[in-house]
C-alpha atoms as a PDB file:
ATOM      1  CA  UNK A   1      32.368  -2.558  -1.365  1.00  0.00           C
ATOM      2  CA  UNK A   2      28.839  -2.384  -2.153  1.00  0.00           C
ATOM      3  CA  UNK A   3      25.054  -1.484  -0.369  1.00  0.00           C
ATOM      4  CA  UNK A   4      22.092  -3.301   0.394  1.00  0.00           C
ATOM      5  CA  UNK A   5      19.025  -0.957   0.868  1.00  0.00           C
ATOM      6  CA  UNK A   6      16.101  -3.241   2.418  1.00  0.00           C
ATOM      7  CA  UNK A   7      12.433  -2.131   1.879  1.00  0.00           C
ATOM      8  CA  UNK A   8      11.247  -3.764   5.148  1.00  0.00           C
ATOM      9  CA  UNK A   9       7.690  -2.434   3.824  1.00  0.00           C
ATOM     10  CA  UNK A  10       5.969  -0.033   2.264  1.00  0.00           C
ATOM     11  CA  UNK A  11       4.057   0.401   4.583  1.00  0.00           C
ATOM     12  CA  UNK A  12       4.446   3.639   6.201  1.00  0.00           C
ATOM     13  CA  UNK A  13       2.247   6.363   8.930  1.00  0.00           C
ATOM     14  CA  UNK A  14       2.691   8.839   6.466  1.00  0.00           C
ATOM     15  CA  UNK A  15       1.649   9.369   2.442  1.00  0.00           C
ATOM     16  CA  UNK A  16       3.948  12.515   1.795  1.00  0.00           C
ATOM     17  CA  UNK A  17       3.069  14.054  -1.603  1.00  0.00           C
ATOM     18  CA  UNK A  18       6.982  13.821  -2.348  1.00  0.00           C
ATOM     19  CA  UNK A  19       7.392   9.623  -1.204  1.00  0.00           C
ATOM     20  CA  UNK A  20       8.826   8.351  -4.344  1.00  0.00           C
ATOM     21  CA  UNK A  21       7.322   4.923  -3.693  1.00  0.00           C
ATOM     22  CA  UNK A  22       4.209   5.801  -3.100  1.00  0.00           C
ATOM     23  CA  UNK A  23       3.854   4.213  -0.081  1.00  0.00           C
ATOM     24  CA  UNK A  24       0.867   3.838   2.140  1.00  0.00           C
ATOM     25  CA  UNK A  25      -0.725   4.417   5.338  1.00  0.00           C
ATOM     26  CA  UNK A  26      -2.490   0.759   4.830  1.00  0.00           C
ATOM     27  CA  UNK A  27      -1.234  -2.428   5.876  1.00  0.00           C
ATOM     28  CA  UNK A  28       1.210  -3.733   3.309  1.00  0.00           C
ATOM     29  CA  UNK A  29       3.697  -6.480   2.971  1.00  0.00           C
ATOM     30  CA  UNK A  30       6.299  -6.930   5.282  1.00  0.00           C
ATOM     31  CA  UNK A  31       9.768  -8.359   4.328  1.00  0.00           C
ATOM     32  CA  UNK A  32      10.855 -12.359   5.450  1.00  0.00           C
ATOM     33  CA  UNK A  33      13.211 -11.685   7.919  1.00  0.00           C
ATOM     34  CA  UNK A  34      14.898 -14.983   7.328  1.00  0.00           C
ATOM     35  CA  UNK A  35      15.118 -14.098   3.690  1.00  0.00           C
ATOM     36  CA  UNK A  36      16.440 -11.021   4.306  1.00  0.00           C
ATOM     37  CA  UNK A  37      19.660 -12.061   6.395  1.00  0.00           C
ATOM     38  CA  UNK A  38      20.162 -14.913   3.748  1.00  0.00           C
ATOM     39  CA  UNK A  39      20.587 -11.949   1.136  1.00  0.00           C
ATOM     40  CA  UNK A  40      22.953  -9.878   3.795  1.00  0.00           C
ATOM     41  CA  UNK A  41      25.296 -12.887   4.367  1.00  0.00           C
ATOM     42  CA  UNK A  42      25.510 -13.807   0.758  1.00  0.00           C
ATOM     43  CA  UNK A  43      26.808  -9.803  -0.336  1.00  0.00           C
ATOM     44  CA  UNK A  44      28.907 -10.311   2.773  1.00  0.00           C
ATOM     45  CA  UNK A  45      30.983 -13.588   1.523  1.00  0.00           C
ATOM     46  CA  UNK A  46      31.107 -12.531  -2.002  1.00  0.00           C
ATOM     47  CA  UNK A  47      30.236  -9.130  -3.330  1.00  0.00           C
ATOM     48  CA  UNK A  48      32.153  -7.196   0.099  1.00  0.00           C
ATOM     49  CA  UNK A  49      29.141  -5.973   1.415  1.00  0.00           C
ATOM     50  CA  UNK A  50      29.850  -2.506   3.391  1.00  0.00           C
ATOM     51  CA  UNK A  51      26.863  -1.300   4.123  1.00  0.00           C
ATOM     52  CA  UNK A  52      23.121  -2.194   5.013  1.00  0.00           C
ATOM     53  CA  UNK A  53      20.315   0.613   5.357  1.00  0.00           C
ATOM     54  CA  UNK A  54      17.036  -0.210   6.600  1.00  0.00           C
ATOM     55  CA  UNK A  55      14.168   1.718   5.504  1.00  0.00           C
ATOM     56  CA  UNK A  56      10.191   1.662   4.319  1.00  0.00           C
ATOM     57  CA  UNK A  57       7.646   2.702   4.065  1.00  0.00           C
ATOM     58  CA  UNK A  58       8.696   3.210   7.881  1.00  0.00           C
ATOM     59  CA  UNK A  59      10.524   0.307   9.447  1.00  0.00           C
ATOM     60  CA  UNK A  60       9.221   1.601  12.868  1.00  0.00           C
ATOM     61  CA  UNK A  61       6.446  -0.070  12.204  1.00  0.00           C
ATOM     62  CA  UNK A  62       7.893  -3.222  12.626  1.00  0.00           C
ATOM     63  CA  UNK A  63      10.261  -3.086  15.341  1.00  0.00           C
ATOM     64  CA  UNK A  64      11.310  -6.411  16.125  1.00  0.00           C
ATOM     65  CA  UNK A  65      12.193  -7.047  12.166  1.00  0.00           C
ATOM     66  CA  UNK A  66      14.212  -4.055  12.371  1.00  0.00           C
ATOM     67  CA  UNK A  67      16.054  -4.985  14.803  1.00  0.00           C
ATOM     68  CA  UNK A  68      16.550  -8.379  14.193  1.00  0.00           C
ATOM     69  CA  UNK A  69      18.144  -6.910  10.588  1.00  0.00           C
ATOM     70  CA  UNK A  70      20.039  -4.545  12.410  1.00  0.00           C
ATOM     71  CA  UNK A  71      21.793  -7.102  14.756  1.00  0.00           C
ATOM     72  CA  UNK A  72      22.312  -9.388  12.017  1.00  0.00           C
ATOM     73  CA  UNK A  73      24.435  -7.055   9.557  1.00  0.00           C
ATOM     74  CA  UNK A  74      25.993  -5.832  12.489  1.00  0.00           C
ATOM     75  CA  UNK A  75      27.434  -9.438  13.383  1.00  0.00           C
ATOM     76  CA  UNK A  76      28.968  -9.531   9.713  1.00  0.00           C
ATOM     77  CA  UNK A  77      30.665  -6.623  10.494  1.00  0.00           C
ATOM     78  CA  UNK A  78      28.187  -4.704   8.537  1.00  0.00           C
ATOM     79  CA  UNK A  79      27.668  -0.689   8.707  1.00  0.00           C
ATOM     80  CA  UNK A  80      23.742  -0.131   9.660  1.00  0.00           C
ATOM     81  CA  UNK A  81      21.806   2.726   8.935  1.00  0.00           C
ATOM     82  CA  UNK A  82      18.260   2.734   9.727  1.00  0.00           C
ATOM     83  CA  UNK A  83      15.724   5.770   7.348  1.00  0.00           C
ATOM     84  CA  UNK A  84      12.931   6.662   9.800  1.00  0.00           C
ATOM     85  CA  UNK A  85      10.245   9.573  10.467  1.00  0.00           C
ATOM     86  CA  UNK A  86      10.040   9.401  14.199  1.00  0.00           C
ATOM     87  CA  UNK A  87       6.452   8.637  14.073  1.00  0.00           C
ATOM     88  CA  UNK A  88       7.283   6.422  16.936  1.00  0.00           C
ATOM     89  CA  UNK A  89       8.567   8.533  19.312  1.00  0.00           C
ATOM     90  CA  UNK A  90       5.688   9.677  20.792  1.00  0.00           C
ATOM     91  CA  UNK A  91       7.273   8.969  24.541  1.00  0.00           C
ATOM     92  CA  UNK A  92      10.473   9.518  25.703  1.00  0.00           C
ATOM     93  CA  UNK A  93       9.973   6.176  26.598  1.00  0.00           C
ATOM     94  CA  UNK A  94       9.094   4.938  23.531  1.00  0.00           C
ATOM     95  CA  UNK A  95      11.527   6.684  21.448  1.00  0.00           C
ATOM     96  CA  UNK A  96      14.339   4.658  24.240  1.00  0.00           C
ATOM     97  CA  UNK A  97      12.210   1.568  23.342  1.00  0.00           C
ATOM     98  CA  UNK A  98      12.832   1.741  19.780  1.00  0.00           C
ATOM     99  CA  UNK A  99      16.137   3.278  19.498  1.00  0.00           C
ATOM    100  CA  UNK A 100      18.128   1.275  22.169  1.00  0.00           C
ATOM    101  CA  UNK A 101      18.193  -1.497  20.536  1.00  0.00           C
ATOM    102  CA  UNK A 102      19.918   0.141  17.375  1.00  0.00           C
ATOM    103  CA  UNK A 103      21.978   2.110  19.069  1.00  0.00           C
ATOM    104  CA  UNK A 104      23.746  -0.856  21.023  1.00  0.00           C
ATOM    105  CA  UNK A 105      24.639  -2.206  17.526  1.00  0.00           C
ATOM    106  CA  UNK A 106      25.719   1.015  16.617  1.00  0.00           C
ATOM    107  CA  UNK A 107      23.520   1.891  13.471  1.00  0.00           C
ATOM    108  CA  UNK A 108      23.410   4.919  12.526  1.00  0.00           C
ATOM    109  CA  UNK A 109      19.993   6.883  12.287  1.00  0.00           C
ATOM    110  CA  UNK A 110      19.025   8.962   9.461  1.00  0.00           C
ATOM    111  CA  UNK A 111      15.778  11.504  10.375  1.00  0.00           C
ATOM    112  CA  UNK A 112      13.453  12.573   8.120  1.00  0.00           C
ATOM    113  CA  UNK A 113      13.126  16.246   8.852  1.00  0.00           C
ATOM    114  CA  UNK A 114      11.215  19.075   5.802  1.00  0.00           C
ATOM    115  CA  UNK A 115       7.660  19.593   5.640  1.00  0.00           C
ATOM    116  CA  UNK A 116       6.539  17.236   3.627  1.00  0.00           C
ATOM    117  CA  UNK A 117       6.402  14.843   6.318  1.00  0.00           C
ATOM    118  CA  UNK A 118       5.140  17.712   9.320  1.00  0.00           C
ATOM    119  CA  UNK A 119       1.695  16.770   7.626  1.00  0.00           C
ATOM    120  CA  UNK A 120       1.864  13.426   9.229  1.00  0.00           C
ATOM    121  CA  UNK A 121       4.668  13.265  11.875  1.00  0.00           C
ATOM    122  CA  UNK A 122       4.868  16.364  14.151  1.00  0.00           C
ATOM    123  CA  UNK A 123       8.832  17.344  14.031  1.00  0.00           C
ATOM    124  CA  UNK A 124       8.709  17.664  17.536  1.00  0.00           C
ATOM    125  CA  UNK A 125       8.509  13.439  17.574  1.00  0.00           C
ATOM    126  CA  UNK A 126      11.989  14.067  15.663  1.00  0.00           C
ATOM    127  CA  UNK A 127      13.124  16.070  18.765  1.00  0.00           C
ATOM    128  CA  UNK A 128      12.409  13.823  21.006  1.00  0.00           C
ATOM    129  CA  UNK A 129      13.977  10.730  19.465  1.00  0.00           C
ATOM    130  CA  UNK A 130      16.833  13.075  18.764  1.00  0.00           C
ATOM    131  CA  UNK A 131      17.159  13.522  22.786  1.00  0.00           C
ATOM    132  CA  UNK A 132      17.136  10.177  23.548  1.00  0.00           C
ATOM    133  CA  UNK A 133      19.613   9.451  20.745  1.00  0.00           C
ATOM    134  CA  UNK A 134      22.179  11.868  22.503  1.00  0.00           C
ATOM    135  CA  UNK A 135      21.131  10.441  25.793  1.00  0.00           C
ATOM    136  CA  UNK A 136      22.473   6.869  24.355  1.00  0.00           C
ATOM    137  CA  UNK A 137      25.215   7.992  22.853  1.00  0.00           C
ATOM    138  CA  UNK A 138      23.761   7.305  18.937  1.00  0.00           C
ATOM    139  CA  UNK A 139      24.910   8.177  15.460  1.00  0.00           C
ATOM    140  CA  UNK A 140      22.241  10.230  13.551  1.00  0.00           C
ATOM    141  CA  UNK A 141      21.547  12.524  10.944  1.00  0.00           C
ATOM    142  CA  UNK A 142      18.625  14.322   8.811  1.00  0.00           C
ATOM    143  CA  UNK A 143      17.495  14.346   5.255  1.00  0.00           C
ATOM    144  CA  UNK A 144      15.460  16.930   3.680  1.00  0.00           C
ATOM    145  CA  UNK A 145      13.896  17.327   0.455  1.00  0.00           C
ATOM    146  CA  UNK A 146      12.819  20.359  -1.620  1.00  0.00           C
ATOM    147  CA  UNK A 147      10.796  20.801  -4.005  1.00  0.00           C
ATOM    148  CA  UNK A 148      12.753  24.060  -5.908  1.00  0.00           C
ATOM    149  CA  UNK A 149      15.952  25.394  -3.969  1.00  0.00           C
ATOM    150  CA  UNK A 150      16.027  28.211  -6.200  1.00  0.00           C
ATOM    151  CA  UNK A 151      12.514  29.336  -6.405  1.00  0.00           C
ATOM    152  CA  UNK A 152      11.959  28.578  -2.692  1.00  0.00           C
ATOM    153  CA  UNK A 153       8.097  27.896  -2.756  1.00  0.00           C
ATOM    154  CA  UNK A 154       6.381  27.504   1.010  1.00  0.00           C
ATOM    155  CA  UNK A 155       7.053  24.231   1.412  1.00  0.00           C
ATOM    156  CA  UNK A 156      10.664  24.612   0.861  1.00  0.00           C
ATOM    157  CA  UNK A 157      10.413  27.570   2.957  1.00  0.00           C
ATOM    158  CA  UNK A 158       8.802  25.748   5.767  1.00  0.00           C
ATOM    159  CA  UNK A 159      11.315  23.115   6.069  1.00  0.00           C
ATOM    160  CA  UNK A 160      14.270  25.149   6.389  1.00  0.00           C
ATOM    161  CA  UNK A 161      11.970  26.919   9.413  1.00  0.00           C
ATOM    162  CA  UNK A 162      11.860  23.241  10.732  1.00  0.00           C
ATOM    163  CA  UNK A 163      15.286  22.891  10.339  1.00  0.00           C
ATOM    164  CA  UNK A 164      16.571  26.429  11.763  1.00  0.00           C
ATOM    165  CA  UNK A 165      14.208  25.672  14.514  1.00  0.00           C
ATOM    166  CA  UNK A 166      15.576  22.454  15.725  1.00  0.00           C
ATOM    167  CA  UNK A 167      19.257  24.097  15.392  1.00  0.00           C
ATOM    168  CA  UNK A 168      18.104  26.571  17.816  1.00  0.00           C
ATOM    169  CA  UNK A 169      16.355  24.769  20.816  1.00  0.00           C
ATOM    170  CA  UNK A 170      19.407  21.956  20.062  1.00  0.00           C
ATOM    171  CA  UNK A 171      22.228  24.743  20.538  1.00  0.00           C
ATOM    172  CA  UNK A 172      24.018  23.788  17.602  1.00  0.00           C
ATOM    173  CA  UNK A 173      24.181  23.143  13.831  1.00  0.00           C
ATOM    174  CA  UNK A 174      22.461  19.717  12.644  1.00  0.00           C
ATOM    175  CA  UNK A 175      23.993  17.345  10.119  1.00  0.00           C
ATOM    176  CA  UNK A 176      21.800  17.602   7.345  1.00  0.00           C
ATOM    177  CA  UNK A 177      21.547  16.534   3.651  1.00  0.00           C
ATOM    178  CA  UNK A 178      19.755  18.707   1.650  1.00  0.00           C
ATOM    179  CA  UNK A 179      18.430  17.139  -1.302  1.00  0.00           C
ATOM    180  CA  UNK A 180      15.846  17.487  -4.345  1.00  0.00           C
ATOM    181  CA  UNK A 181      12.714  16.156  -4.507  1.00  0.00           C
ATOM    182  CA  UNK A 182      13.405  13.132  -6.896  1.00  0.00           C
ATOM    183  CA  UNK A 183       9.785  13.335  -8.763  1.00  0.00           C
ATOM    184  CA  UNK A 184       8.922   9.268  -9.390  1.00  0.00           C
ATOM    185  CA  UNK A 185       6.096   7.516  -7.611  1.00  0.00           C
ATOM    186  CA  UNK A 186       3.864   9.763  -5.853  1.00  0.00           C
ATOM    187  CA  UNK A 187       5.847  13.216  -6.194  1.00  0.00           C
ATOM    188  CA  UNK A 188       5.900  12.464 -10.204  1.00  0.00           C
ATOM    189  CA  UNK A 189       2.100  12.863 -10.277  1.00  0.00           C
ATOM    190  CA  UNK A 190       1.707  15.563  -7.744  1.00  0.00           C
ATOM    191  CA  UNK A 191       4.328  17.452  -7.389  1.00  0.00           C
ATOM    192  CA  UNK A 192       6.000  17.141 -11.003  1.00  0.00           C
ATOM    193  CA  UNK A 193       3.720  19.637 -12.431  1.00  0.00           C
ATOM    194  CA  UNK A 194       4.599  22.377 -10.012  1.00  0.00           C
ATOM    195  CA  UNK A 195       7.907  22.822 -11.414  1.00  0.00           C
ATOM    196  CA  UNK A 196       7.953  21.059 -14.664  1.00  0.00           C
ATOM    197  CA  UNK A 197       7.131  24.400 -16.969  1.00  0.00           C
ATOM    198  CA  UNK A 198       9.872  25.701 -18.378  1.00  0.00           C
ATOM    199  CA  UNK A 199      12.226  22.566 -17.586  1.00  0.00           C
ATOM    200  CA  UNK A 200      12.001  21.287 -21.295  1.00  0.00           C
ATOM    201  CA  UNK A 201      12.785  17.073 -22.189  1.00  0.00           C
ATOM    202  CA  UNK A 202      15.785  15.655 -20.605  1.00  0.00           C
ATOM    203  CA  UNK A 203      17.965  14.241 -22.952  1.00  0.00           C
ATOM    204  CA  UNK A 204      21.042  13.034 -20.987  1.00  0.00           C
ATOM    205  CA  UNK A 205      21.165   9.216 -20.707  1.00  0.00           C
ATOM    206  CA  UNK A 206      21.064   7.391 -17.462  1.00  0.00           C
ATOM    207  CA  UNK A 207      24.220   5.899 -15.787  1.00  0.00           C
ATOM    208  CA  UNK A 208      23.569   6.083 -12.005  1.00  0.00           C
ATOM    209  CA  UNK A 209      20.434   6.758  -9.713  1.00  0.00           C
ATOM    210  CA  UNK A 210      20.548   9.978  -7.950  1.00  0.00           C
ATOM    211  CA  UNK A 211      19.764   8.683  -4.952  1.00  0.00           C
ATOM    212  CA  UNK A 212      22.660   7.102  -4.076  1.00  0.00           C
ATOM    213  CA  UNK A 213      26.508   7.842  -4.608  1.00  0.00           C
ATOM    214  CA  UNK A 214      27.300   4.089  -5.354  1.00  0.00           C
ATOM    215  CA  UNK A 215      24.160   3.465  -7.375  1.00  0.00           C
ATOM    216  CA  UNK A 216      25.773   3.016 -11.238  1.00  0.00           C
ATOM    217  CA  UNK A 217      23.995   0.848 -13.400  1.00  0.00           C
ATOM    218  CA  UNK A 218      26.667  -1.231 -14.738  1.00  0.00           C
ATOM    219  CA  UNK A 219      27.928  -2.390 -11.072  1.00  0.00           C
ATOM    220  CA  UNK A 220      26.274  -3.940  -8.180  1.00  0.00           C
ATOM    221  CA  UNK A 221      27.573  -1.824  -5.435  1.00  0.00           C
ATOM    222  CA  UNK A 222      23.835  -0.565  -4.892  1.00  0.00           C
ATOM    223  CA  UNK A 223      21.274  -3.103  -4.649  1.00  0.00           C
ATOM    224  CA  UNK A 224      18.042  -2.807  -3.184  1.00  0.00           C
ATOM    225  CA  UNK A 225      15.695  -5.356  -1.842  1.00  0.00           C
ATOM    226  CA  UNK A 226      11.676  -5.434  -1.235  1.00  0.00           C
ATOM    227  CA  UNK A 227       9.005  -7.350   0.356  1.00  0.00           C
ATOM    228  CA  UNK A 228       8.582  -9.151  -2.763  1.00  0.00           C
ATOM    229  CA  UNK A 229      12.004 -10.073  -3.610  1.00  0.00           C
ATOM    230  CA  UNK A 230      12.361  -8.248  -6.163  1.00  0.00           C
ATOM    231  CA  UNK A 231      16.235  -6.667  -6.591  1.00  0.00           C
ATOM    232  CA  UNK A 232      16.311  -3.541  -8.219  1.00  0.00           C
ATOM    233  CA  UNK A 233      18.277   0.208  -7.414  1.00  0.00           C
ATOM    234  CA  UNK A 234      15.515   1.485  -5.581  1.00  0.00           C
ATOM    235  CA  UNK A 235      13.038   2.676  -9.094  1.00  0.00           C
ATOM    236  CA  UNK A 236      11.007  -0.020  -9.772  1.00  0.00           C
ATOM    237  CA  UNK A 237      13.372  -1.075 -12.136  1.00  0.00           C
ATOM    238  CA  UNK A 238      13.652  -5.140 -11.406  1.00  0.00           C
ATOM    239  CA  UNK A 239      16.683  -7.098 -12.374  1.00  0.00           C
ATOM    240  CA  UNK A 240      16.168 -10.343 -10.207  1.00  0.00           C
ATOM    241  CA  UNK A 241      13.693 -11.674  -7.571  1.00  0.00           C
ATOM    242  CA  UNK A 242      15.583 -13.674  -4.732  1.00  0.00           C
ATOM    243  CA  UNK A 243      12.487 -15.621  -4.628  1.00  0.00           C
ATOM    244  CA  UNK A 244      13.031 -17.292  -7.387  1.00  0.00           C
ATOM    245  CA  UNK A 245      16.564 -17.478  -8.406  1.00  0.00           C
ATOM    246  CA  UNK A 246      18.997 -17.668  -5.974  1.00  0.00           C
ATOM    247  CA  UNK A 247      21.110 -14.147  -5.178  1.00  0.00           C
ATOM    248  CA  UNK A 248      24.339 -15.558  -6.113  1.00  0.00           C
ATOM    249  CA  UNK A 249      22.666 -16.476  -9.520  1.00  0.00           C
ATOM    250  CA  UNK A 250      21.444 -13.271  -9.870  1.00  0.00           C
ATOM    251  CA  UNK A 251      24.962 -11.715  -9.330  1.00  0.00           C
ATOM    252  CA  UNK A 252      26.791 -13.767 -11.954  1.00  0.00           C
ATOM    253  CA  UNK A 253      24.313 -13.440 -14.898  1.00  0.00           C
ATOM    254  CA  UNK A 254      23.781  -9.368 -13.780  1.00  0.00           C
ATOM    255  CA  UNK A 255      24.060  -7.187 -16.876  1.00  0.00           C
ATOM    256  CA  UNK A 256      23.265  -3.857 -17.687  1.00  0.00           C
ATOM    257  CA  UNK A 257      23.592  -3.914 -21.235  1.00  0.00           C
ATOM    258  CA  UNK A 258      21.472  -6.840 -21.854  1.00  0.00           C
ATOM    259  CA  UNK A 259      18.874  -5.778 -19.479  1.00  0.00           C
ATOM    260  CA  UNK A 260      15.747  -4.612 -21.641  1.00  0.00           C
ATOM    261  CA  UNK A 261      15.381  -1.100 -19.811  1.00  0.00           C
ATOM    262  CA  UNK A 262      18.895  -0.847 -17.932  1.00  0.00           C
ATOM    263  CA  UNK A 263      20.382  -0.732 -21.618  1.00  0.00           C
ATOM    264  CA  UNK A 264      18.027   1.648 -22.927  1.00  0.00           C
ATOM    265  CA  UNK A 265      18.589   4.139 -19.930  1.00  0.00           C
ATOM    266  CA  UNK A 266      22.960   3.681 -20.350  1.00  0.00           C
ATOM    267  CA  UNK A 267      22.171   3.974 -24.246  1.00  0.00           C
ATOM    268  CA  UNK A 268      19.727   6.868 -24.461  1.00  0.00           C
ATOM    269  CA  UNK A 269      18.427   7.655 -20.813  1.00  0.00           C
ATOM    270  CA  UNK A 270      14.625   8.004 -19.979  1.00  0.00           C
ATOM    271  CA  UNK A 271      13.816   9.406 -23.756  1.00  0.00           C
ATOM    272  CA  UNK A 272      14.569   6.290 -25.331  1.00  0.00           C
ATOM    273  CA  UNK A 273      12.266   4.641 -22.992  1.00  0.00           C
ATOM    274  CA  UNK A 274      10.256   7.511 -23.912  1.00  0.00           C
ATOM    275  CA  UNK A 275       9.833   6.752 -27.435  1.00  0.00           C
ATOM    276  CA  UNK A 276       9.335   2.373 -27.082  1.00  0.00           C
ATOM    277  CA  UNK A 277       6.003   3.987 -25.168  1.00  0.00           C
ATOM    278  CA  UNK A 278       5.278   6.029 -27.609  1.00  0.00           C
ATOM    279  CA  UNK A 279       4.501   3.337 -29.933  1.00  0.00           C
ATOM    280  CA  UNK A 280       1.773   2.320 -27.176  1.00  0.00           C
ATOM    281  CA  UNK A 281      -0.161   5.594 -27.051  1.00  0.00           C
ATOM    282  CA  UNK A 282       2.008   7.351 -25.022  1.00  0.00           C
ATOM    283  CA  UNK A 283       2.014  11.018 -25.423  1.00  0.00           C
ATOM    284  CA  UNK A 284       5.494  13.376 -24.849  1.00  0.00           C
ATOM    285  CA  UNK A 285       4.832  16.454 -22.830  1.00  0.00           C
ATOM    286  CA  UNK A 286       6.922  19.417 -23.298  1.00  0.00           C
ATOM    287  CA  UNK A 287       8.437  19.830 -20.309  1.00  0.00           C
ATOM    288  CA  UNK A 288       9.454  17.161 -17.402  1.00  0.00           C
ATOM    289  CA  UNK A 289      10.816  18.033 -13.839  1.00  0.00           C
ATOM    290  CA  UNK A 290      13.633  15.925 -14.204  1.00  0.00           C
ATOM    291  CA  UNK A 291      14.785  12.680 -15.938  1.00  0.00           C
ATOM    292  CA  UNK A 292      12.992  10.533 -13.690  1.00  0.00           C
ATOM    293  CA  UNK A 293       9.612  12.600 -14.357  1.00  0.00           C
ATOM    294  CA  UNK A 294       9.967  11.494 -18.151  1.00  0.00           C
ATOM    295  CA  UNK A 295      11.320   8.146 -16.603  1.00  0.00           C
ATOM    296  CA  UNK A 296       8.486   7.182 -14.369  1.00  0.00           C
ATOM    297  CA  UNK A 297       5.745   8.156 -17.220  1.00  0.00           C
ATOM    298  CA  UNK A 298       7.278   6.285 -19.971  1.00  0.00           C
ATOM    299  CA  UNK A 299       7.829   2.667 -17.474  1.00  0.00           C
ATOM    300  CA  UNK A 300       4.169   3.309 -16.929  1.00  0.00           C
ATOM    301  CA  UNK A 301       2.857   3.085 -20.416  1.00  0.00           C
ATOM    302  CA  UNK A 302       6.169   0.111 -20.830  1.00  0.00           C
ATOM    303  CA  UNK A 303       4.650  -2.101 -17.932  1.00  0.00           C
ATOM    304  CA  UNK A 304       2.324  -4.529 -19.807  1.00  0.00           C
ATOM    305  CA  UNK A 305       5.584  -4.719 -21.880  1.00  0.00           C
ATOM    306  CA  UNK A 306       7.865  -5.373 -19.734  1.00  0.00           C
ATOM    307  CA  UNK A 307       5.833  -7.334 -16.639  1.00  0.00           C
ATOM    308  CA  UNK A 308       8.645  -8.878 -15.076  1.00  0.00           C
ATOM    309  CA  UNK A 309      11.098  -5.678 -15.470  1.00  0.00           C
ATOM    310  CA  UNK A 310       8.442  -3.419 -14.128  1.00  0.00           C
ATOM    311  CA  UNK A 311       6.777  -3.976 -11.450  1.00  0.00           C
ATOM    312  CA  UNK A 312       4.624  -1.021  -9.589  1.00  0.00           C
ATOM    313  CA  UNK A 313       5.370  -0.496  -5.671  1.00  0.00           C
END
């Protein structure tokens, strides 16, 4: 069984300090829905596609392409989830508008709930799309991200008061996954330094993304597409463009140990990408806030390199 994450945009009403695609508040390209559903059917007939999650940027933005997707994968007998900020509910009415649709193809929606985001979507938009969720019977959750569980700075502080709050005017416990900040993009240049110090070089290699449970580099049970095209596992990292080579192409010839930065991260994780940019001017810091701190400054340096391979959000 395998995943296909779509980028509808990245877009998004928000430019949270910890988005690790660095997306933006100004109008950016929106994925072909035709191209889209071409790439959903294909995983369907031959790599057992299981699951499709829609996301951004913030796919609220775009309504009708979200659900369009969402009916789509659902005809295929396809598991939907849908990664949103609520930044359209600012109506009961509107929150019905946008979530009725999704929840009659019964796709589950996944909230984005710490305070990272309370900067640009008020959490009680969250509540309300939450009501109307339970009013129409829907499948949702939360994520939240912290910066440093253990040292519990404000902001991490601050979300769990978001959180507990929520619980409380709700009447029960929430279903939430608590997760780390995962510093590429924007949180690698400004959050990374808040917790780097003292963190030293990561030296483990790279055999999965931690973003997703199914996201190993030597399979294609996560795949993740953008407005571009491009295929990748959701870090920049491009191993195709459906654009121009077909997906099933793409799926035969797929190979982690011959791809030129997949094999260095399975061989000798983020430092060995570390050291090709070193050799272009790139200099090693002494500490990193995790593997894909050291990861996301080294593909910078590697881009002219590796143009095709690397491509900025």
């Amino acid at each position: 069984m395998s995943t296909l994450k779509i980028h509808l945009t990245y877009q998004c009403t928000g430019a949270c300090d910890h988005c690790r695609f660095a997306c933006q508040q100004t109008p950016r390209e929106v994925i072909d829905g035709d191209l889209a559903l071409d790439c959903i059917r294909t995983l369907k007939k031959i790599h057992a596609l299981d699951t499709v999650v829609l996301l951004g940027g913030e796919p609220g933005l775009f309504p009708q392409v979200t659900w369009r997707l969402a009916s789509g994968a659902r005809e295929l007998d396809t598991t939907v989830r849908v990664e949103t900020n609520a930044s359209w509910a600012v109506s009961a009415a509107a929150a019905r508008q946008f979530l009725e649709p999704l929840c009659r193809e019964h796709a589950h929606v996944c909230f984005s709930l710490d305070a990272f985001h309370e900067r640009f979507i008020p959490p009680e938009r969250v509540e309300q799309a939450v009501k109307v969720c339970d009013e129409l019977g829907g499948s949702y959750s939360f994520e939240a991200a912290y910066l440093d569980r253990k040292a519990r700075p404000a902001v991490d502080v601050r979300t769990d008061e978001i959180i507990a709050g929520l619980e409380a005017r709700a009447g029960h416990a929430l279903k939430v996954y608590r997760g780390p900040v995962i510093f590429c993009g924007r949180a690698a240049e400004r959050l990374a330094p808040l917790v780097a110090k003292g963190r030293g070089v990561p030296g483990e290699t790279c055999q999965a993304v931690p973003w997703w449970a199914k996201g190993h580099l030597r399979t294609l049970d996560l795949i993740t597409l953008d407005p571009r095209g491009d295929l990748s596992k959701g870090c920049g990292i491009v191993f195709g463009n459906v654009r121009q080579t077909p997906l099933e192409e793409v799926l035969k010839t797929y190979d982690a140990e011959k791809h030129p930065i997949f094999s260095v991260l399975l061989e000798s994780g983020p430092l060995g990408l570390a050291r090709q940019a070193e050799a272009l001017g790139y200099r090693p810091k002494d500490d990193y806030a995790d593997r894909c701190h050291l990861c996301e400054e080294a593909r910078a340096v590697l881009q002219a390199k590796y143009p095709e391979y690397l491509i900025p959000y």
